[in-house]
N, C-alpha and C. Protein backbone atom coordinates (compact mmCIF):
# COMPACT_ATOMS: atom_id res chain seq x y z
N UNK A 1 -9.53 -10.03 18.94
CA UNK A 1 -8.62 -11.00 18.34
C UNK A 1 -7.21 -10.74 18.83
N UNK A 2 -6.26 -11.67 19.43
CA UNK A 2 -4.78 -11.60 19.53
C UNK A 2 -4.09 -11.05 18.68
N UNK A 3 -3.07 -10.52 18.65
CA UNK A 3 -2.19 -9.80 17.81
C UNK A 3 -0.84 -10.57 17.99
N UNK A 4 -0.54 -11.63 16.69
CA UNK A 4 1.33 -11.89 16.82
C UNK A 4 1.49 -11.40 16.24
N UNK A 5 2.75 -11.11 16.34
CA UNK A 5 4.17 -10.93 15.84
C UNK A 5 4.85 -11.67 14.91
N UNK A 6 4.94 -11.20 13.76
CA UNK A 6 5.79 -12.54 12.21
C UNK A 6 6.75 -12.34 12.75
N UNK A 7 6.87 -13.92 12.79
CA UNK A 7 8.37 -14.85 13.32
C UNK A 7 9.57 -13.67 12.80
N UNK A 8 9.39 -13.06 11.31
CA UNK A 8 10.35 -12.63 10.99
C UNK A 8 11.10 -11.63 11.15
N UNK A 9 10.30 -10.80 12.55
CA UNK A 9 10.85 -9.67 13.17
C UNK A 9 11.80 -9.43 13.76
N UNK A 10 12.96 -8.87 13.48
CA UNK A 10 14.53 -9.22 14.67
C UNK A 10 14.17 -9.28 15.78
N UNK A 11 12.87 -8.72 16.40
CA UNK A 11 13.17 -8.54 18.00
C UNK A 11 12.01 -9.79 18.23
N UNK A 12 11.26 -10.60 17.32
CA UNK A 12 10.72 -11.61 17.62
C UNK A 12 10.05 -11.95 18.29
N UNK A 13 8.80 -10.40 18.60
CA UNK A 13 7.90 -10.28 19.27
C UNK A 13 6.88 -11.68 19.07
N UNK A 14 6.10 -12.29 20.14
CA UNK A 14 4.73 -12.97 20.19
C UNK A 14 4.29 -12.78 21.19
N UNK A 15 3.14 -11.93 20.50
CA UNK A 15 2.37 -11.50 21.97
C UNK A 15 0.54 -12.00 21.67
N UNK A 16 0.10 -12.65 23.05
CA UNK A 16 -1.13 -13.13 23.22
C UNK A 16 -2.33 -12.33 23.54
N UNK A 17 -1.68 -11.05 23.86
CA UNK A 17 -2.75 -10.94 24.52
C UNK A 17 -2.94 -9.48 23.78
N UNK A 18 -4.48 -8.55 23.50
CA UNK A 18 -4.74 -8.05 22.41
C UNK A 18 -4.06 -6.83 22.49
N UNK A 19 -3.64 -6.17 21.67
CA UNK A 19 -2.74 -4.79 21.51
C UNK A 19 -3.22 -3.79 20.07
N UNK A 20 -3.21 -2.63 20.95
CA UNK A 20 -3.84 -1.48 19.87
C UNK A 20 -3.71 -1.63 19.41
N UNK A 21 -4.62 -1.08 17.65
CA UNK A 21 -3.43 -0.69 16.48
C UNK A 21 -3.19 1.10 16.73
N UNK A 22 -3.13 1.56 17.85
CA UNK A 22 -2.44 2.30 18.11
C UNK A 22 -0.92 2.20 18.10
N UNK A 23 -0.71 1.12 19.46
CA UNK A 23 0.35 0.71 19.93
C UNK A 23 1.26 -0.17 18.74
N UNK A 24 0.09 -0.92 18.11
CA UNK A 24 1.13 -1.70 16.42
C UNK A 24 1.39 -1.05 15.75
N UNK A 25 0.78 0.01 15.55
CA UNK A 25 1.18 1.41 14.13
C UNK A 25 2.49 2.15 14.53
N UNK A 26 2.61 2.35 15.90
CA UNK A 26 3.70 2.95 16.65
C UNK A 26 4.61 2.01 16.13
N UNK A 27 4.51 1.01 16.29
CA UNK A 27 5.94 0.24 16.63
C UNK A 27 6.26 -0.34 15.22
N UNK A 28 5.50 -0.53 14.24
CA UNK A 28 6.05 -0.86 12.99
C UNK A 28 6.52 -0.04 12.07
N UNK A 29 5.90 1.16 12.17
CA UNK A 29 6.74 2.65 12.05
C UNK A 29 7.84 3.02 12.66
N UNK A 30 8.22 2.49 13.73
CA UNK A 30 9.58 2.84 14.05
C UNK A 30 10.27 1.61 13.24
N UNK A 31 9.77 0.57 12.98
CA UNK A 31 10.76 -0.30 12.28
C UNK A 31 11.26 0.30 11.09
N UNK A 32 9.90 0.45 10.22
CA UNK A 32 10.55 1.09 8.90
C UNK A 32 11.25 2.11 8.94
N UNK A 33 10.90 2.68 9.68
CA UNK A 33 12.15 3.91 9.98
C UNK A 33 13.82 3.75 10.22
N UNK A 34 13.68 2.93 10.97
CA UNK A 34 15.03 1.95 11.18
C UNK A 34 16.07 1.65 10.24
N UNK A 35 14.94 1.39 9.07
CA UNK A 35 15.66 0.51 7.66
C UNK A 35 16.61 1.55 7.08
N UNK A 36 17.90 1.10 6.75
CA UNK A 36 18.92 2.16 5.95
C UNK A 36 18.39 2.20 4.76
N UNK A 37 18.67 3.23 4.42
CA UNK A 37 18.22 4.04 2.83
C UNK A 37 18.58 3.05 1.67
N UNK A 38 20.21 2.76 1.84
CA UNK A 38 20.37 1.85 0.87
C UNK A 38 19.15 0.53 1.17
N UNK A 39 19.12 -0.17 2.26
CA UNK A 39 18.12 -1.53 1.91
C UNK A 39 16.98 -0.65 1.55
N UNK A 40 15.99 0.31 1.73
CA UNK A 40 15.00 0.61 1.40
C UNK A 40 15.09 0.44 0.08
N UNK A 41 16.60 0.86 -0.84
CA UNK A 41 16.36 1.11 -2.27
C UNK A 41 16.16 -0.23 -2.66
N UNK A 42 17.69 -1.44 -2.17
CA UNK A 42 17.57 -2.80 -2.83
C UNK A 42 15.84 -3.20 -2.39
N UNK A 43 15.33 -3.31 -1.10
CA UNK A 43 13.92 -3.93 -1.10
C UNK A 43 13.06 -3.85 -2.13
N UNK A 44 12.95 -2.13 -2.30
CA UNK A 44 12.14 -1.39 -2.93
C UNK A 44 12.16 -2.11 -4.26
N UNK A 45 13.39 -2.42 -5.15
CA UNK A 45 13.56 -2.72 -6.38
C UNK A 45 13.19 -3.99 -6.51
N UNK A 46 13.68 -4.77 -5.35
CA UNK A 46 13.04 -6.19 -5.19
C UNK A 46 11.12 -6.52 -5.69
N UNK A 47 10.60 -5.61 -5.06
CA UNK A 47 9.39 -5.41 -4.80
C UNK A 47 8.88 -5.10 -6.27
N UNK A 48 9.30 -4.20 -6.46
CA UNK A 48 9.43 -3.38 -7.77
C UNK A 48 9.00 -4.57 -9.13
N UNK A 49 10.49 -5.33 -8.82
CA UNK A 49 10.46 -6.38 -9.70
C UNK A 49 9.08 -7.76 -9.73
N UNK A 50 8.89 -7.70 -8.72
CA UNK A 50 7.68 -8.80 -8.64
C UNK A 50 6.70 -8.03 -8.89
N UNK A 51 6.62 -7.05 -8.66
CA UNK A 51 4.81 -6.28 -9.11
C UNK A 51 4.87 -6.99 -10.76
N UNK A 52 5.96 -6.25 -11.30
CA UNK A 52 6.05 -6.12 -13.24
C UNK A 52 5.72 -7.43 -13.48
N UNK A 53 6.19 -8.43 -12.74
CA UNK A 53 5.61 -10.03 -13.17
C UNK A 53 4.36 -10.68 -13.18
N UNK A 54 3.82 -9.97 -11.62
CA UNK A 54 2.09 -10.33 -11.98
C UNK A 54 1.37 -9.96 -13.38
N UNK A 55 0.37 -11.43 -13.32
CA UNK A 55 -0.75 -11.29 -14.42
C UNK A 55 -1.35 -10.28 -13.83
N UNK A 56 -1.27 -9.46 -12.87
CA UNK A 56 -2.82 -8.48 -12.63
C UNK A 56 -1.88 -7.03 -13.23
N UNK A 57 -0.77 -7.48 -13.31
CA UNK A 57 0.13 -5.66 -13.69
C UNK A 57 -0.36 -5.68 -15.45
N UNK A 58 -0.20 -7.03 -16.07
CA UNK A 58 -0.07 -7.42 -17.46
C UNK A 58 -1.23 -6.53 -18.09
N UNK A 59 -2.15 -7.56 -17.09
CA UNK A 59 -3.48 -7.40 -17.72
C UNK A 59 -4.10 -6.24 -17.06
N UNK A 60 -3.60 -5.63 -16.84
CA UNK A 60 -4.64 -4.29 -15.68
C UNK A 60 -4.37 -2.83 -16.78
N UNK A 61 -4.82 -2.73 -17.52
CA UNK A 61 -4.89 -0.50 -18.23
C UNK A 61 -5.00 0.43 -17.51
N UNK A 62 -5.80 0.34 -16.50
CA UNK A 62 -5.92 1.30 -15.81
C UNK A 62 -5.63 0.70 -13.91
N UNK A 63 -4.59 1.49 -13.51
CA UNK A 63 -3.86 1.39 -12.73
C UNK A 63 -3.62 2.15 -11.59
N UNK A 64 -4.02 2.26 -10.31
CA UNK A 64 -4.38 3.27 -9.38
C UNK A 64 -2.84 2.95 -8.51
N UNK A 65 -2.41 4.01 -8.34
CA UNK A 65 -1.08 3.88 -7.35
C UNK A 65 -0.89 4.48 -6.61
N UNK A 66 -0.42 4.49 -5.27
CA UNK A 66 0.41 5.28 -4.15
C UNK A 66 1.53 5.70 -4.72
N UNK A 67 1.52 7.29 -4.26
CA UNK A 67 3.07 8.21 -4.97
C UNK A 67 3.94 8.10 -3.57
N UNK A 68 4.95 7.31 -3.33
CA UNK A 68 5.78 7.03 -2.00
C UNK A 68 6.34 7.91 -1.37
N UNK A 69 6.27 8.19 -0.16
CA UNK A 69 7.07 8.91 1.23
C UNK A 69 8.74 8.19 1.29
N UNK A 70 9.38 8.74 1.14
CA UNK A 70 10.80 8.74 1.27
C UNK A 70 10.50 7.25 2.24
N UNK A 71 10.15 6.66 3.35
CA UNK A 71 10.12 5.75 3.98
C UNK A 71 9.16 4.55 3.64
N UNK A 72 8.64 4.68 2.65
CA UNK A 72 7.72 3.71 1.99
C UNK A 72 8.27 2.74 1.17
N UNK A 73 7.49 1.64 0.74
CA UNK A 73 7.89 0.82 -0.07
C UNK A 73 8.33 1.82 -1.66
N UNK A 74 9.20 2.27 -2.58
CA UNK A 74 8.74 3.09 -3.76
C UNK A 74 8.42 2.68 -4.81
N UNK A 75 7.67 3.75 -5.05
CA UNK A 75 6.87 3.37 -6.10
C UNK A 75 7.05 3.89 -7.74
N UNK A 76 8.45 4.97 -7.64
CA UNK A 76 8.58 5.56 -8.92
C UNK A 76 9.20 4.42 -9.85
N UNK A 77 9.66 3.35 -9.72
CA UNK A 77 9.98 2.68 -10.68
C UNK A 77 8.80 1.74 -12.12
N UNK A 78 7.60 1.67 -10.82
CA UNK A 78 6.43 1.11 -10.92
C UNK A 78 5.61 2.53 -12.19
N UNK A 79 5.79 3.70 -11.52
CA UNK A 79 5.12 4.48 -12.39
C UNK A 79 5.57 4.85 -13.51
N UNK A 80 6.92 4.15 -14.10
CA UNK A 80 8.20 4.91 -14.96
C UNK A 80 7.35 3.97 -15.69
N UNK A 81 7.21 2.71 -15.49
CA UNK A 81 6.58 1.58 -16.22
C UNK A 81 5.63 1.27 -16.72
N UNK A 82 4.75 1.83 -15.90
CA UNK A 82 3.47 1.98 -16.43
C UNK A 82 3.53 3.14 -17.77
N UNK A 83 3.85 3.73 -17.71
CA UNK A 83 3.98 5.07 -18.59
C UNK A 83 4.17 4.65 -19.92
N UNK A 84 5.64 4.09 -19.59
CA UNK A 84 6.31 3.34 -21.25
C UNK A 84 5.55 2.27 -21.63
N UNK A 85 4.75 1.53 -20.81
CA UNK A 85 3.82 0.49 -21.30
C UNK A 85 2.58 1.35 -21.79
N UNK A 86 2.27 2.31 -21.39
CA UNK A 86 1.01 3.30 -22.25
C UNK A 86 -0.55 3.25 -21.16
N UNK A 87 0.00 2.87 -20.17
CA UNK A 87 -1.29 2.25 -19.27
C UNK A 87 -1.77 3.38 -18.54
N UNK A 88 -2.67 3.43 -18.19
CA UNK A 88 -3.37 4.82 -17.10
C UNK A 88 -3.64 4.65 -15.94
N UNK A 89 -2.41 5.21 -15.52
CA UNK A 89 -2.04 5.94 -14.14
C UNK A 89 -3.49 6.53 -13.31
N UNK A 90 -3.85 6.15 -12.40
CA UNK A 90 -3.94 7.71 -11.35
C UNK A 90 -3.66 7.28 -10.23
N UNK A 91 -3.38 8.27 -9.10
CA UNK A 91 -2.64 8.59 -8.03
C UNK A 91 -3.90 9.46 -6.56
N UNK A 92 -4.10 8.97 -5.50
CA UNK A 92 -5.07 9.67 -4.75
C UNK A 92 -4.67 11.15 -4.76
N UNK A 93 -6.20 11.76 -4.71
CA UNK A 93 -5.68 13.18 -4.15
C UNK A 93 -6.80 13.20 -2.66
N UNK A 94 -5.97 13.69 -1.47
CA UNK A 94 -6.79 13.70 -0.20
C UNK A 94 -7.62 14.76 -0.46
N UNK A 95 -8.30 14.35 0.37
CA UNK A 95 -9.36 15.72 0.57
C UNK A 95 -9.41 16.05 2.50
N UNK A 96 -8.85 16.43 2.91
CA UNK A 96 -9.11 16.28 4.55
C UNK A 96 -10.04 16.89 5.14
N UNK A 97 -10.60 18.00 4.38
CA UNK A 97 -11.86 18.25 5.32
C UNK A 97 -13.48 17.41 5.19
N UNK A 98 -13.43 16.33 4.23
CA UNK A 98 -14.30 15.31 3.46
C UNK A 98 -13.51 14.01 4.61
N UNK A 99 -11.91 14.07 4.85
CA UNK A 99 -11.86 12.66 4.95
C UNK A 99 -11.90 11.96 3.85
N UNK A 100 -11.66 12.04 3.05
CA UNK A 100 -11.94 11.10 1.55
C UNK A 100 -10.84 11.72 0.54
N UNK A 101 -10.62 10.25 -0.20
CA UNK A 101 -10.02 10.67 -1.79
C UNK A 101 -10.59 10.31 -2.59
N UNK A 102 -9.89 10.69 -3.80
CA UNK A 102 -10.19 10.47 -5.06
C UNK A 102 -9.04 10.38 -5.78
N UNK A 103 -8.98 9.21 -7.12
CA UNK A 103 -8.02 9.16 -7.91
C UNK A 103 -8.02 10.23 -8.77
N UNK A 104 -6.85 10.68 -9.60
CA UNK A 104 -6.89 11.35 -10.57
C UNK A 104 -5.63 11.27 -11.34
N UNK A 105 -6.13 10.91 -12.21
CA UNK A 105 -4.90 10.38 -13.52
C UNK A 105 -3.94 11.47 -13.50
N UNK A 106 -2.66 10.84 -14.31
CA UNK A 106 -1.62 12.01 -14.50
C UNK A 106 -0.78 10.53 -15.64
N UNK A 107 -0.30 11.56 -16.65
CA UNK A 107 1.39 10.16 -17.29
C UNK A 107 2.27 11.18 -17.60
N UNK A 108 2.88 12.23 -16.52
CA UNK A 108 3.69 12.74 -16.36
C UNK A 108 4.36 13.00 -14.58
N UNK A 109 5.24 12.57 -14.23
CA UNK A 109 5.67 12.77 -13.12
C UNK A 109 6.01 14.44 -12.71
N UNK A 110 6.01 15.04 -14.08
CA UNK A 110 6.05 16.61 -13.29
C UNK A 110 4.90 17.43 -13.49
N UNK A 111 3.98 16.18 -13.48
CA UNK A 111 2.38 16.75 -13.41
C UNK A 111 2.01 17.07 -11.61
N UNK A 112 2.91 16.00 -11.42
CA UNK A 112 2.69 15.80 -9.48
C UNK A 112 2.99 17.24 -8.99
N UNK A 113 2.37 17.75 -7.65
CA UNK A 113 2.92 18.29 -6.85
C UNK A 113 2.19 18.32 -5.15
N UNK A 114 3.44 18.02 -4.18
CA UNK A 114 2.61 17.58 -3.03
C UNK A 114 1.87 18.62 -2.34
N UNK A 115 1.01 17.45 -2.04
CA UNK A 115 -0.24 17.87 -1.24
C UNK A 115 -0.40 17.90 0.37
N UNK A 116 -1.21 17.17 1.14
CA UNK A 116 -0.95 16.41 2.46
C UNK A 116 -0.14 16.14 2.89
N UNK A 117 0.46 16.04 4.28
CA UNK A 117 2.09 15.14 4.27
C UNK A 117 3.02 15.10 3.10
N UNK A 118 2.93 16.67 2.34
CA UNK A 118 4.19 16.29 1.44
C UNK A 118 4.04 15.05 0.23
N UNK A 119 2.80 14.70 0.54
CA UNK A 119 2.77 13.21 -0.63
C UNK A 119 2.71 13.81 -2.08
N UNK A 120 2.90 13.60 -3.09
CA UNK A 120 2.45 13.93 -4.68
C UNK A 120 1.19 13.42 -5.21
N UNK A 121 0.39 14.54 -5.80
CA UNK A 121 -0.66 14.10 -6.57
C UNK A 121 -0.75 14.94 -7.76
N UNK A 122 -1.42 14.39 -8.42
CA UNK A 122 -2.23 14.75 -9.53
C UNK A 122 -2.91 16.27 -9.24
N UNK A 123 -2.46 17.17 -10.52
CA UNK A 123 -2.94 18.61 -10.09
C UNK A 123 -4.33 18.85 -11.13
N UNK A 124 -4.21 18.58 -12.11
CA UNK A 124 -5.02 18.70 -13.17
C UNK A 124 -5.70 17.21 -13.50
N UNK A 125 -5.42 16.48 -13.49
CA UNK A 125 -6.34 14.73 -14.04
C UNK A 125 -7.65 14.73 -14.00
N UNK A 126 -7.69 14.07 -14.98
CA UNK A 126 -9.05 13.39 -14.97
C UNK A 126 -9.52 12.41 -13.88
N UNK A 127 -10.69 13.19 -12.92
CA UNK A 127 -11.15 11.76 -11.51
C UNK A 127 -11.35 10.52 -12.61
N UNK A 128 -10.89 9.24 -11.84
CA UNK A 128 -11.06 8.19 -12.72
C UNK A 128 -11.84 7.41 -11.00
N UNK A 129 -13.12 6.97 -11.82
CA UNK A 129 -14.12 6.68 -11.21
C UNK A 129 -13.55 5.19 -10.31
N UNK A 130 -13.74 4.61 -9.28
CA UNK A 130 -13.20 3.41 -8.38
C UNK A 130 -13.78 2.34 -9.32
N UNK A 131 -14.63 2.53 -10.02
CA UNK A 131 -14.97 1.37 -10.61
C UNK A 131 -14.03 0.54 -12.09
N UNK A 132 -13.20 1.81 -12.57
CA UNK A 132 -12.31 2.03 -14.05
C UNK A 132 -11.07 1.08 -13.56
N UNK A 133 -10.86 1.39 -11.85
CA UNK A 133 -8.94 0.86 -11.34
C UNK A 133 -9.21 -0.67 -11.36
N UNK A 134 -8.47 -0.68 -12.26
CA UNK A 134 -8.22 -2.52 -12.31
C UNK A 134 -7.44 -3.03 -11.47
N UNK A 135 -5.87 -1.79 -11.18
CA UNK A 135 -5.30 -2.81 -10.15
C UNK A 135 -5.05 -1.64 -9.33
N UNK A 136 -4.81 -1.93 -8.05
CA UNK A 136 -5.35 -0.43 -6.93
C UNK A 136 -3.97 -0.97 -6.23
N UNK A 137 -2.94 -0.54 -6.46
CA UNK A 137 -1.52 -0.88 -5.37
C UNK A 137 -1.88 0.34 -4.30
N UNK A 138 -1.50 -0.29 -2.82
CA UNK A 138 -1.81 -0.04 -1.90
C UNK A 138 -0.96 0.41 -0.67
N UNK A 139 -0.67 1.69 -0.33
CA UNK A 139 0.37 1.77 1.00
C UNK A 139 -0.34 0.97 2.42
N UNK A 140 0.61 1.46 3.27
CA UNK A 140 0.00 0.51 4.39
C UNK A 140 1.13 0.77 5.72
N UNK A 141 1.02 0.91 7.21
CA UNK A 141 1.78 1.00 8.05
C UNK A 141 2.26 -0.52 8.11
N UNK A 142 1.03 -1.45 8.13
CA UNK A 142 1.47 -2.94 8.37
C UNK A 142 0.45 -3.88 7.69
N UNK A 143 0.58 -4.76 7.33
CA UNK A 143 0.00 -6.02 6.96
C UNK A 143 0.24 -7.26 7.79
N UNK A 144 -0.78 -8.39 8.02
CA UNK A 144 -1.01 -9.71 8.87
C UNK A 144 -0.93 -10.51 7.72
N UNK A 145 -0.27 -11.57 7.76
CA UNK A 145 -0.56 -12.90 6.72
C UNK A 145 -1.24 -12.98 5.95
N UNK A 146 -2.87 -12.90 6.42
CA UNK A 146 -4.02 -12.93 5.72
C UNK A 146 -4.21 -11.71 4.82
N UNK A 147 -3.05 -10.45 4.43
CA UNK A 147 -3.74 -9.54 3.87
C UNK A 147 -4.69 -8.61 4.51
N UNK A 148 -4.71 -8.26 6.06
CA UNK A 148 -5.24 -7.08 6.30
C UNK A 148 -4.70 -6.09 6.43
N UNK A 149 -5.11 -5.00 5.85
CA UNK A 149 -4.05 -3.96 6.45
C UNK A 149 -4.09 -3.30 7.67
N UNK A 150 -3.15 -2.63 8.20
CA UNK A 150 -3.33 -1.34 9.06
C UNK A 150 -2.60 0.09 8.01
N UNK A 151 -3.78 0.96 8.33
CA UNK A 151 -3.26 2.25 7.98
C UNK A 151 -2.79 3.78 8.56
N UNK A 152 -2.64 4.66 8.36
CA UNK A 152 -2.28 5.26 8.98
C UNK A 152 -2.98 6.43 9.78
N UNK A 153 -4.23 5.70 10.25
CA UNK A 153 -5.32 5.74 11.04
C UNK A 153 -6.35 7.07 10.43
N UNK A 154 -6.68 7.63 9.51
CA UNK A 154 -7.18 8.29 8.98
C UNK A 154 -8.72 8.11 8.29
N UNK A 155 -8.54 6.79 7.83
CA UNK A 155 -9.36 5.96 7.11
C UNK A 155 -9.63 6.09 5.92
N UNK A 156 -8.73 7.07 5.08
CA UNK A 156 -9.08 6.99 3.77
C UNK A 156 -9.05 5.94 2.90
N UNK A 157 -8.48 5.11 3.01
CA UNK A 157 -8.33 3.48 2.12
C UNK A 157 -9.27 2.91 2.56
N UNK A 158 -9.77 3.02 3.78
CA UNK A 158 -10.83 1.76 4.48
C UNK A 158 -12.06 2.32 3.93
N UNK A 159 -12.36 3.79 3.84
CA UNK A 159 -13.65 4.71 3.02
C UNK A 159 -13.26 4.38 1.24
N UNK A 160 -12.28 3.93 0.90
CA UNK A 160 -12.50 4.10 -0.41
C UNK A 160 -12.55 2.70 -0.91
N UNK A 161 -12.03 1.88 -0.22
CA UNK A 161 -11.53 0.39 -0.65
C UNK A 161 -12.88 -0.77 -1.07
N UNK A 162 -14.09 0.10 -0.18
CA UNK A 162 -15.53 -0.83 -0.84
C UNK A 162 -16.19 -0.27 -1.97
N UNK A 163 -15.34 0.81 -2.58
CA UNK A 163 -16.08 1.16 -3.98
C UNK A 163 -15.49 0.70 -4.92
N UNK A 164 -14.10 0.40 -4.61
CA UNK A 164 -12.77 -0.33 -5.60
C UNK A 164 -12.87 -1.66 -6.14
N UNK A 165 -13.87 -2.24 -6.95
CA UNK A 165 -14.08 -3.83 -6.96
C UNK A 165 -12.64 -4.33 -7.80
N UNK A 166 -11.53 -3.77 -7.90
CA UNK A 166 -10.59 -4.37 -9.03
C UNK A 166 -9.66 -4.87 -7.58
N UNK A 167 -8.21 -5.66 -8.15
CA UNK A 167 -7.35 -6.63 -7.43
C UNK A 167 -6.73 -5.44 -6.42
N UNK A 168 -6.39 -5.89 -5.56
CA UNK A 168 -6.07 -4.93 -4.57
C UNK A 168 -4.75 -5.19 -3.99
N UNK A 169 -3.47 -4.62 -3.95
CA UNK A 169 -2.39 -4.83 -3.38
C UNK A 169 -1.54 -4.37 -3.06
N UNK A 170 -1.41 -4.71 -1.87
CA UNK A 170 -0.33 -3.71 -0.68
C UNK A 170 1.41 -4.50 -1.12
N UNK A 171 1.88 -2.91 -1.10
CA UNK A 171 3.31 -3.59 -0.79
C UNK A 171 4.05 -3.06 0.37
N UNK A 172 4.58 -3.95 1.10
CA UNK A 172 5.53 -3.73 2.56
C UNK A 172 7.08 -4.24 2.17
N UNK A 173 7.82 -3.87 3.12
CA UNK A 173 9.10 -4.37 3.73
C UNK A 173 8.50 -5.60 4.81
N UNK A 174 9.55 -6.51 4.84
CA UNK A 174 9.12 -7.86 5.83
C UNK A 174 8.85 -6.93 7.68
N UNK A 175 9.42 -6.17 7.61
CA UNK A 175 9.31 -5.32 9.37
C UNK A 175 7.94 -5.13 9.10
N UNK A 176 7.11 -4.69 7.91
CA UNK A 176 5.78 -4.29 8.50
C UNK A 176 5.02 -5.47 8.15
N UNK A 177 4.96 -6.53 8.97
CA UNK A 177 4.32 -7.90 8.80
C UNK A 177 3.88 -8.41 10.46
N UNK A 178 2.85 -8.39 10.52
CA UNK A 178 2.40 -9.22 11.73
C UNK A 178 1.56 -10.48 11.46
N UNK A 179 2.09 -11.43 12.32
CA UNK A 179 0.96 -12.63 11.89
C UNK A 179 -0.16 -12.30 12.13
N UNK A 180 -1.24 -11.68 12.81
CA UNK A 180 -2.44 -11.16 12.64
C UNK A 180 -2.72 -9.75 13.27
N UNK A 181 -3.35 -9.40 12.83
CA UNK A 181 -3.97 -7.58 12.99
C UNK A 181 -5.52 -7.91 13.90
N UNK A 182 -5.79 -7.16 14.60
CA UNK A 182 -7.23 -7.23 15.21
C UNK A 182 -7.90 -6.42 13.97
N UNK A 183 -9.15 -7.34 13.65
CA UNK A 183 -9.86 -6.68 12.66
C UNK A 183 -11.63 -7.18 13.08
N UNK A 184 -12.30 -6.50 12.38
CA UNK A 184 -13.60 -6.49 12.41
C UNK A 184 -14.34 -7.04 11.22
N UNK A 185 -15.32 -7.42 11.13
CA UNK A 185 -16.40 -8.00 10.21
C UNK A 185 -16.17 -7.18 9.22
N UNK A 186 -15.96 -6.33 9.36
CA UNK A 186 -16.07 -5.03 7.85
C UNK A 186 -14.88 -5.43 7.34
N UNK A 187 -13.90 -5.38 7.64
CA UNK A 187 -12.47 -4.97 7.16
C UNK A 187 -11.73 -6.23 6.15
N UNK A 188 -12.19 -5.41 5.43
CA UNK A 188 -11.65 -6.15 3.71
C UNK A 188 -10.08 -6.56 3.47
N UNK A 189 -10.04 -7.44 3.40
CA UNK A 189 -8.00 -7.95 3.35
C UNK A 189 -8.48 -7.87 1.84
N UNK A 190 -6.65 -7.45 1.76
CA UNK A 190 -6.24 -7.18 0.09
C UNK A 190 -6.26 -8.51 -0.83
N UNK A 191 -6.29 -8.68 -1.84
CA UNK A 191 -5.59 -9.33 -2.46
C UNK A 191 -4.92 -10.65 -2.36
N UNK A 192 -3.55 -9.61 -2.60
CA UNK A 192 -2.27 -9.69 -1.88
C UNK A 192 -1.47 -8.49 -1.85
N UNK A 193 -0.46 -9.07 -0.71
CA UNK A 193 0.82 -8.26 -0.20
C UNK A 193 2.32 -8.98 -0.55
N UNK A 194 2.73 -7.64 -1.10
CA UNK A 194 4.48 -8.28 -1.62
C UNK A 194 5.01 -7.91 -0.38
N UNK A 195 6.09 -8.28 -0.27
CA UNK A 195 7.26 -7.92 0.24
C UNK A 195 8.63 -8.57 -0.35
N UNK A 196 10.23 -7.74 0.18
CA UNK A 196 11.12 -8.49 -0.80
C UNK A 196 11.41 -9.65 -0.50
N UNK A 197 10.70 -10.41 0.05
CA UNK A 197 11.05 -11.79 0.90
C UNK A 197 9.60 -12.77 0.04
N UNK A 198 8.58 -11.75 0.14
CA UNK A 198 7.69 -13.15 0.27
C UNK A 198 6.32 -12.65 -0.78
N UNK A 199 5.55 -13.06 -1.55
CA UNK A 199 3.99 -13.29 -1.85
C UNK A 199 3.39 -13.54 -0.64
N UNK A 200 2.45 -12.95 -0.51
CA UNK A 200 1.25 -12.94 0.59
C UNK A 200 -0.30 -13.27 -0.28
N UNK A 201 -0.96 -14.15 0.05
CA UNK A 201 -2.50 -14.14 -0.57
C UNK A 201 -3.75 -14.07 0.17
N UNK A 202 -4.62 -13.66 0.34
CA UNK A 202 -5.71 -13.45 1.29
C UNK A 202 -6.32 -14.93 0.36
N UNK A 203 -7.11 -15.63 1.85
CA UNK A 203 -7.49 -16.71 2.08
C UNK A 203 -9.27 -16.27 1.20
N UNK A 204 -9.72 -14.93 1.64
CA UNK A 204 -10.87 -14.66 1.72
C UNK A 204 -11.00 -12.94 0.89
N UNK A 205 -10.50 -12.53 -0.03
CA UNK A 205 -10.29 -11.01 -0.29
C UNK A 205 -12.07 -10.96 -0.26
C-alpha cells in the first residue's frame, strides 16, 4: 500500500511510492521531537481536554492508560482525573523477555516507578484482565486517517490489542499523522485518534 503524507505536515511530504515503517517511524519521531516543550504542554492539555468529553471516558470504570515519555502526548492530567472521579486505572507493565504486557492497576501516582525506557508502571497492582479495560488509551509513533497505528516496533500493543475488546484510542500531536500507513489484513485500527487539531474515527475498528 502507498504511504502519504497529511497535508498537515510543514514540510508537506506526498509520497507515492511505498516507504518503510522503518523509514516513517524515523521521521515522525524526529518531528515530535522537534515540538517545543511549551506546545507539547498547550497540545497536550488540548488533548487532555477532549478525552474528559467523550461518552467512552464518562461511561468507561475501568480504564487502561499509557504513563507518558517526556515527548509524548501526556497523560498525567488524564490520570489526576480518573482518580478524583474514583475510576480504575491500570497502566502496562513490559515484560521484554516474553515481548508482552500486562495491565496492572495503581490510584496512586507514587505507586509508579520506571521500568523499560524509563516509562512508569505499576509496582504492586492488581493484573486487570484485557477483557475488564473498557477504554484502552493508546501511545503510538504515528497514526493514518483511518486509525492505524504505527508503534514503536516492538509489538507489544499489536500482541495485546486482539485480547482488548473495549474502545480503543490513540492520542497524537498533528506531526504524527500520515494519510495512510502500509498495513496488513491483521492490523486492527483504533477507534479513534485525538489530536489538538482534530477527532479521527476508524471507518472499520
Amino acid at each position: 500500500m502507498p504511504v502519504l503524507w497529511a497535508g498537515n505536515c510543514n514540510a508537506a511530504f506526498n509520497m507515492s511510492q511505498f516507504v518503510s515503517k522503518t523509514a516513517i517511524r524515523e521521521k515522525l519521531l524526529r518531528a515530535r521531537r522537534a515540538l517545543q516543550p511549551e506546545a507539547r504542554r498547550s497540545f497536550s492539555r488540548r488533548i487532555v481536554q477532549q478525552v474528559l468529553v467523550l461518552p467512552e471516558w464518562s461511561f468507561s470504570q475501568c480504564i487502561g492508560i499509557y504513563l507518558s515519555l517526556p515527548d509524548e502526548v501526556s497523560t498525567t492530567g488524564l490520570v489526576h482525573a480518573a482518580i478524583s472521579a474514583g475510576k480504575t486505572l491500570a497502566a502496562p507493565v513490559i515484560n521484554l523477555k516474553t515481548r508482552s504486557l500486562v495491565f496492572r492497576s495503581f490510584n496512586n501516582p507514587d505507586d509508579l516507578r520506571p521500568g523499560p525506557r524509563g516509562i512508569l508502571q505499576p509496582v504492586n497492582g492488581s493484573v486487570i484482565v484485557p477483557e475488564k479495560i473498557a477504554l484502552l488509551i493508546i501511545p503510538g509513533v504515528g497514526f493514518d486517517l483511518n486509525c492505524h497505528r504505527l508503534g514503536y516496533g516492538k509489538g507489544f500493543y499489536d500482541r495485546f490489542l486482539p485480547e482488548c475488546p473495549g474502545f480503543r484510542l490513540g492520542l497524537a500531536f498533528e506531526v504524527q499523522l500520515i494519510d495512510s500507513l502500509p498495513t496488513t489484513p491483521l492490523d486492527q485500527p483504533l477507534h479513534r485518534v485525538l489530536t489538538e487539531k482534530r477527532c479521527l474515527s476508524a471507518l472499520n475498528p
